[in-house]
Protein backbone atom coordinates (compact mmCIF):
# COMPACT_ATOMS: atom_id res chain seq x y z
CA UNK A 1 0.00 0.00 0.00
CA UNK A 2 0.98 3.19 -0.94
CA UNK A 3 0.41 6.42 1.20
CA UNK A 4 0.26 9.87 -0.50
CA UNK A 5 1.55 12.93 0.91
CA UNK A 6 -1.23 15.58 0.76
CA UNK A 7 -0.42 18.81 1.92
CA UNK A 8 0.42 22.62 0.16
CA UNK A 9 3.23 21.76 -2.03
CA UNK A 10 6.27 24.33 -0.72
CA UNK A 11 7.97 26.16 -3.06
CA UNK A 12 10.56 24.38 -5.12
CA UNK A 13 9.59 20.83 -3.18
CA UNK A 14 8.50 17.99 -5.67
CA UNK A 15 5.28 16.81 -5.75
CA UNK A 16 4.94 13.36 -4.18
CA UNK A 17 2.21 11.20 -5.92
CA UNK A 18 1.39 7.55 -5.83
CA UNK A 19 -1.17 5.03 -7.41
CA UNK A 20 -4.26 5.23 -5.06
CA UNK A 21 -6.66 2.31 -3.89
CA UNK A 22 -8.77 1.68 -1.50
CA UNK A 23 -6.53 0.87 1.41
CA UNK A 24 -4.05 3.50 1.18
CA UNK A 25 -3.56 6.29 3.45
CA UNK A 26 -3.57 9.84 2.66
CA UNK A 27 -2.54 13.05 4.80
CA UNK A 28 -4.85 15.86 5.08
CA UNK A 29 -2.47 17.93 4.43
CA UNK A 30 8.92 21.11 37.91
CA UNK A 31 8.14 22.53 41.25
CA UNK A 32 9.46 21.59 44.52
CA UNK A 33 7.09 19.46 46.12
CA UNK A 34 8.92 18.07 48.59
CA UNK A 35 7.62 19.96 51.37
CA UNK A 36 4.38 19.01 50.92
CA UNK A 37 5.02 15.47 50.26
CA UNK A 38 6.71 15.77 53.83
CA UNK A 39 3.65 16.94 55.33
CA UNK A 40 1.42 14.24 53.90
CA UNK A 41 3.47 11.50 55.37
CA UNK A 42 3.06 13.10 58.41
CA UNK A 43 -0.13 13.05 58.43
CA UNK A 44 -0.38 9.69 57.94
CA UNK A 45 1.99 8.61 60.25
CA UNK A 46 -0.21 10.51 63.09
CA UNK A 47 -3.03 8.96 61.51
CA UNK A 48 -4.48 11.97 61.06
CA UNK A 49 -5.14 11.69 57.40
CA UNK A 50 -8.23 8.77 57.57
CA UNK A 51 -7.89 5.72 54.61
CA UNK A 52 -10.92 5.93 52.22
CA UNK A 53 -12.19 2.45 52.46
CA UNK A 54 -15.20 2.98 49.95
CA UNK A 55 -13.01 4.54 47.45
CA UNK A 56 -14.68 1.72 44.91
CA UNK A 57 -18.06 2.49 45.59
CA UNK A 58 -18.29 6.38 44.90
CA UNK A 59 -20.65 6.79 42.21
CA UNK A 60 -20.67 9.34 39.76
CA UNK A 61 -23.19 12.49 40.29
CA UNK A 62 -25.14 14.45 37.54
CA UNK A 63 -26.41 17.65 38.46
CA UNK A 64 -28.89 18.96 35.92
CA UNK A 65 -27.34 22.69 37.17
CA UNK A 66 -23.86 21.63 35.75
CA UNK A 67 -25.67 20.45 31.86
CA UNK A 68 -26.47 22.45 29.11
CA UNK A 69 -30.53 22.58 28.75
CA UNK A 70 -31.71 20.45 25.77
CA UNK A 71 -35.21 20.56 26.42
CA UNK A 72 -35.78 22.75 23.19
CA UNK A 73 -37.80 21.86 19.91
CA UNK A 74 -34.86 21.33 18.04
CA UNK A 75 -31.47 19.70 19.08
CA UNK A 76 -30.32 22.45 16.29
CA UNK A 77 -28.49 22.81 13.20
CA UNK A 78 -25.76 21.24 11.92
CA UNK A 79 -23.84 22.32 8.71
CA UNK A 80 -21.69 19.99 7.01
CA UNK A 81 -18.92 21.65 4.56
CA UNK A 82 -17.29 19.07 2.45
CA UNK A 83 -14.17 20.05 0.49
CA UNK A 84 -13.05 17.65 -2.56
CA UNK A 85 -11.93 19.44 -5.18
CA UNK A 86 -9.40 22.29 -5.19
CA UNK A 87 -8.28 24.80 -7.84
CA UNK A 88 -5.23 24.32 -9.53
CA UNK A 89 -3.62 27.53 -8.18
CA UNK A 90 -3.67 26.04 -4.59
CA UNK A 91 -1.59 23.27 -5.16
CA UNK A 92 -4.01 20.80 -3.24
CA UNK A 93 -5.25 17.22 -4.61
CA UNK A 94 -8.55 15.83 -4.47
CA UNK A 95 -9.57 14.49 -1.43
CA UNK A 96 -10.56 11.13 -2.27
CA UNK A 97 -12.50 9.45 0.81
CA UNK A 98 -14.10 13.05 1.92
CA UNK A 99 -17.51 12.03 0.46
CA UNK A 100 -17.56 8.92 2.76
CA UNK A 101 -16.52 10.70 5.76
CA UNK A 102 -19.79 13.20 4.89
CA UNK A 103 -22.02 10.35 4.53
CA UNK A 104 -21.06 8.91 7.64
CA UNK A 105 -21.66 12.53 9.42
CA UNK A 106 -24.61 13.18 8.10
CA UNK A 107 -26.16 10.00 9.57
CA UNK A 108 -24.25 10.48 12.57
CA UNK A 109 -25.33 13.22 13.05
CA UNK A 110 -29.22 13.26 12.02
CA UNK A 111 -29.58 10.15 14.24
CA UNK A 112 -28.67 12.59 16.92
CA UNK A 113 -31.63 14.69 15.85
CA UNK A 114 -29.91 17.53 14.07
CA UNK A 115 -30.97 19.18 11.35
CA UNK A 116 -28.18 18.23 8.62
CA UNK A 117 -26.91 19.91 5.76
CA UNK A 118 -23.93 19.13 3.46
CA UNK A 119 -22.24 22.17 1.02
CA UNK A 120 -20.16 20.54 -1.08
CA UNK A 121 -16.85 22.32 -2.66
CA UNK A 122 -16.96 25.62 -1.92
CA UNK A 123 -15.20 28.86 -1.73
CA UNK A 124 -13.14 31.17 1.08
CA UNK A 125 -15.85 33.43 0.75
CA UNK A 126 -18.53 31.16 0.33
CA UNK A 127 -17.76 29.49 3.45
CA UNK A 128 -17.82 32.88 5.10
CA UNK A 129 -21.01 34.03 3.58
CA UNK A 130 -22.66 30.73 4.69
CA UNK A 131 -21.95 30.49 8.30
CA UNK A 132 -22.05 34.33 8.60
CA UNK A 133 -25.95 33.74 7.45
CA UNK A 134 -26.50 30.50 9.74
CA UNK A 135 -25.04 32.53 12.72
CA UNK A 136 -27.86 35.49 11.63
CA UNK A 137 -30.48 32.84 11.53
CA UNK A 138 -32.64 32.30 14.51
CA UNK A 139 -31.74 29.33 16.82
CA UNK A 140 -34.17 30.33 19.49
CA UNK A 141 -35.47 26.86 19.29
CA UNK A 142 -32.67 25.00 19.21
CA UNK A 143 -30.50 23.47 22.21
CA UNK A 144 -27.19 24.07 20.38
CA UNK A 145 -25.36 24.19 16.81
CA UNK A 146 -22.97 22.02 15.00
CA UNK A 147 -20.22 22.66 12.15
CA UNK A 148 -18.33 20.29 10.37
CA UNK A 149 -15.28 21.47 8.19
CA UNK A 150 -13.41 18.56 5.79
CA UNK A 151 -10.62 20.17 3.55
CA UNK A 152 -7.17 20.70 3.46
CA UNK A 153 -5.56 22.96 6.02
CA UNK A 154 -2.36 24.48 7.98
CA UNK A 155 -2.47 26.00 11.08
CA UNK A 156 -5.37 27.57 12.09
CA UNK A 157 -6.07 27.98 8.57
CA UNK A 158 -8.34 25.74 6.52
CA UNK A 159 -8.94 25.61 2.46
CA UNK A 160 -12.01 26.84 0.22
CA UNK A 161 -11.66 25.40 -3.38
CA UNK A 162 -9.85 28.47 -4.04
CA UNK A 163 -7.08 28.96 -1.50
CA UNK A 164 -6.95 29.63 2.34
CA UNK A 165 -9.05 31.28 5.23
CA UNK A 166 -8.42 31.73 8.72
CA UNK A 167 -10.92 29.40 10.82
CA UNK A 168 -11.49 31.59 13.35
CA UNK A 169 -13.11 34.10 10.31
CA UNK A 170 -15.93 31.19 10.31
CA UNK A 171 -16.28 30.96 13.82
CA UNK A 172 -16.16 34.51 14.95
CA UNK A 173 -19.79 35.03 13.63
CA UNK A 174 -21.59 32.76 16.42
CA UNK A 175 -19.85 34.53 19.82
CA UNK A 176 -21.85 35.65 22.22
CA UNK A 177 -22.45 38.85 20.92
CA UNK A 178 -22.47 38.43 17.30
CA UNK A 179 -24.99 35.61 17.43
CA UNK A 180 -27.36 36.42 20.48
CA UNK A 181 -30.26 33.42 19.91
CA UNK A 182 -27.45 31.06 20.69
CA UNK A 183 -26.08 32.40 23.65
CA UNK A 184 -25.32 30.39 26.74
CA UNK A 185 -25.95 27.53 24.61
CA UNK A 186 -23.22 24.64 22.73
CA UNK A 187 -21.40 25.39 19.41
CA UNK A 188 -19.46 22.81 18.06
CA UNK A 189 -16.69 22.41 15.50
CA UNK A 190 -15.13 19.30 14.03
CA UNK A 191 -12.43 19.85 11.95
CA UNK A 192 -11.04 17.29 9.73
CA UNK A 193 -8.04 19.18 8.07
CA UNK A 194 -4.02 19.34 8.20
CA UNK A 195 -2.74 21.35 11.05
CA UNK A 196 1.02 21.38 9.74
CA UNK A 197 3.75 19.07 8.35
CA UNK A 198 4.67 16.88 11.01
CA UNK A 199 4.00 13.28 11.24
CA UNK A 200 3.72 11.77 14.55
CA UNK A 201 6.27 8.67 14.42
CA UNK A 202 4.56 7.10 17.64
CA UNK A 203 6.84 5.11 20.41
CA UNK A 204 6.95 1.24 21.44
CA UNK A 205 5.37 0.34 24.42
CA UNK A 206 6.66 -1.85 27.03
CA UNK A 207 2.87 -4.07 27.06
CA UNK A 208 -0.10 -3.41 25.65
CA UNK A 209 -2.45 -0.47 24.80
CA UNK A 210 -2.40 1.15 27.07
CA UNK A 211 -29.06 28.03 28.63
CA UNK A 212 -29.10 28.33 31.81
CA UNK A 213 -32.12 28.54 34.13
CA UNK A 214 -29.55 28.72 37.15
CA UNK A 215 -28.00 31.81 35.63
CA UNK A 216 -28.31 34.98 37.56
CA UNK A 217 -30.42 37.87 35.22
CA UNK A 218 -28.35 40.19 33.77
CA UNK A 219 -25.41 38.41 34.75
CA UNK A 220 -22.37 38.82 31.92
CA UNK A 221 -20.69 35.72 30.24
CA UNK A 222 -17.49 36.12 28.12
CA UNK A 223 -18.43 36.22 24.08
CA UNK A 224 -16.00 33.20 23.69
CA UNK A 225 -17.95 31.36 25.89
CA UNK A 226 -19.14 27.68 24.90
CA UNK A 227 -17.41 26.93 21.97
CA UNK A 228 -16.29 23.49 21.43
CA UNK A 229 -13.31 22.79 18.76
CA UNK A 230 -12.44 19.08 17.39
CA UNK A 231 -9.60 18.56 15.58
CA UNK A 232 -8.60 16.05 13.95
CA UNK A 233 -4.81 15.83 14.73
CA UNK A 234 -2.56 17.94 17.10
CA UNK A 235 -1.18 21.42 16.04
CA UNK A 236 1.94 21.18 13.74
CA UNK A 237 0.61 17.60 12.01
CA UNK A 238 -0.51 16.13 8.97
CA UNK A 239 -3.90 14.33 9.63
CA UNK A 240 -4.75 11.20 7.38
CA UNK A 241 -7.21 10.26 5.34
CA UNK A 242 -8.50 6.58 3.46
CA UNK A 243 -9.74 6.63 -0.08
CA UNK A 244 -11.56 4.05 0.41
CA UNK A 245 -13.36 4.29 4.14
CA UNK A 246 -12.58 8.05 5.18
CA UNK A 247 -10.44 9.77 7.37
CA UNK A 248 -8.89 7.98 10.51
CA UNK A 249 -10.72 10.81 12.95
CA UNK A 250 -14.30 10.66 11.20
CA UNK A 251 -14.31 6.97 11.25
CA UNK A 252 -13.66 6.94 14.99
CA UNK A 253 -15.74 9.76 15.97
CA UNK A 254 -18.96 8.22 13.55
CA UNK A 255 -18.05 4.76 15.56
CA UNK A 256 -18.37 6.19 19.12
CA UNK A 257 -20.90 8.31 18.22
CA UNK A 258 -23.11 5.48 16.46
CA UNK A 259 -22.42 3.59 19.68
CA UNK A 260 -22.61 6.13 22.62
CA UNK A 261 -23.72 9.20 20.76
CA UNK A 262 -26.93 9.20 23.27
CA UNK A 263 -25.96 8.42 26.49
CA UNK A 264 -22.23 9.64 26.94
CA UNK A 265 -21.28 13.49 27.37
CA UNK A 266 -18.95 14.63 24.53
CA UNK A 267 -15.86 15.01 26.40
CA UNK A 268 -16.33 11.04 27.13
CA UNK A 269 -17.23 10.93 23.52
CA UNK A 270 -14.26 12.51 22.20
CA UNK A 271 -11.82 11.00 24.46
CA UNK A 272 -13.24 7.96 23.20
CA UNK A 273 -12.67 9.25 19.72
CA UNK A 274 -8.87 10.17 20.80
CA UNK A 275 -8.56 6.60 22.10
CA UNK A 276 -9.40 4.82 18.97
CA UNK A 277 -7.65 7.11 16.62
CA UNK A 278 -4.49 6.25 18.73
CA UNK A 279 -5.07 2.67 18.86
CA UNK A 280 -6.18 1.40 15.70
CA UNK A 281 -4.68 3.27 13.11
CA UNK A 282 -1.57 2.86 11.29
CA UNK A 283 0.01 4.18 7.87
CA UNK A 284 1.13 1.88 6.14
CA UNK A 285 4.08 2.65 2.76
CA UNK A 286 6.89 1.59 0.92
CA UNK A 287 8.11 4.50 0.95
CA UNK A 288 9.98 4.84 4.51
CA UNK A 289 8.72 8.45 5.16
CA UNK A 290 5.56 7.36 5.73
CA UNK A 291 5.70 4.18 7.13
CA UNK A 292 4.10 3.19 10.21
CA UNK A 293 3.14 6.77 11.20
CA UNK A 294 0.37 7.35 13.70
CA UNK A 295 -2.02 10.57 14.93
CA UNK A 296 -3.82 11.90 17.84
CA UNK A 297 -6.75 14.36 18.02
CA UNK A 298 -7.53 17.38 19.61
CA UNK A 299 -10.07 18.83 21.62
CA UNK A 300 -10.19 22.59 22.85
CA UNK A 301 -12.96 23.10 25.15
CA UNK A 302 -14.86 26.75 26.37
CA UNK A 303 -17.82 24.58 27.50
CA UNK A 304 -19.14 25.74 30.48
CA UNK A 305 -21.06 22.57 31.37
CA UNK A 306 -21.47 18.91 30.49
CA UNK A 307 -23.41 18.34 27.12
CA UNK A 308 -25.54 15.29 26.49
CA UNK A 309 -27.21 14.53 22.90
């Protein structure tokens, strides 16, 4: 199998491309403690620190104050934008594999009872048009919002069919204050894309794998509150992507979310996500360079309480 290295082509570099099939894989492109260590063993010494003996049988506490209200009509919107084809001027490939990968999503995520929609190739300022005009749409109704993004990308950056725009110039138009009907409540962002061009060359282990009713009125929140990102790789690194069955990170996250979608809260569900991603996926190559590489996901959370689909 062959694995094909997809990511802006620098300047002067030679473009690296390979016979695809099904199986391949593609990229998208210490403080002193000592004192108080001294203190604890006191403690214990003068038995003054009592043993938990029902350390096993603590069980785990949901507080409906501490969730994110989803007793609306709608569980809400989610927008889907699927990148394939690029301009020539970019430099980028097709992304072979992207269509499964918004298949798989947009069951995902309609069994979750969103309302799903799926923009295929489109534009810098077509993607910024069309999430400027979701954010100005009214979500009154609806618990929370959902975005999707599956391109190419760099560093906080991710690719229209006709070149680069920053990501935070999509998200910017549903903050607190730009995008009132959805504040206090969830807005997520999965982002299938490269973050850089790094690969992660993994390490041998020893064994084996290892809205609110409680607010106060009036009360002020921060405009980048509630924002959930999902990425699918690590800053600085390529993410990968299978002709044939998708990208590593949607094929995870559609797994765990077609399994535990309904009764797990999403920081379970994406740790889940980061688990499998780890665990059972490999690139595979005869070409050395990207042999055996391996990739980890990323989530960066302004959630101010637990979410449950």
């Amino acid at each position: 199998m062959a694995d094909e290295l997809e990511s802006k082509v620098q300047q002067g570099a030679s473009d690296v491309e390979e016979e695809e099939d099904d199986d391949d894989d593609l990229v998208d492109a210490k403080p002193d403690r000592s004192t108080f260590l001294s203190m604890i063993s006191k403690k214990k010494k003068n038995g003054t620190e009592k043993s938990n003996q029902s350390g096993h049988d603590h069980k785990r506490v949901v507080v409906p104050k501490f969730q994110y209200n989803m007793n609306y009509k709608k569980v809400g919107k989610c927008i889907i934008i699927n990148n394939k084809q690029f301009d020539v001027k970019t430099g980028m490939g097709t992304r072979n594999g992207t269509d499964k990968d918004a298949e798989g999503l947009y069951k995902c995520f309609k069994n979750l009872g969103f309302d799903v929609i799926v923009y295929n190739n489109r534009s810098c300022v077509d993607m910024q048009n069309l999430l400027k005009q979701v954010s100005q749409e009214d979500h009154t109704d609806s618990a929370c919002f959902a975005c999707i993004l599956l391109s190419h990308g760099e560093e906080d950056l991710i690719y229209g069919t006709d070149g680069v725009t920053p990501i935070k110039d999509l998200t910017v138009h549903f903050r607190g204050d730009k995008c009132r009907s959805l504040l206090g409540k969830p807005k997520l962002f999965f982002i299938q894309a490269c973050r850089g061009n790094e690969f992660d060359d993994g390490i041998q282990t020893d064994s084996g794998p290892i809205n609110d009713a409680n607010a106060n009125p009036g009360c002020k929140i921060p405009v980048e509150a509630d924002f959930l990102f999902a990425y699918s790789t690590v800053p600085g690194y390529y993410s990968w992507r299978n002709p044939g069955k998708g990208s590593w990170f949607v094929q995870a996250l559609c797994s765990v979310l077609n399994e535990d979608g309904k009764s797990l809260e999403i920081m379970q569900i994406l740790t889940r996500v980061n688990y499998r991603v780890a665990m059972d996926f490999e690139s595979q190559s005869d070409n050395p360079s990207f042999n055996e590489k391996k990739q980890i996901p990323c989530m960066v959370s302004m959630l101010t309480k637990e979410l449950y689909f």
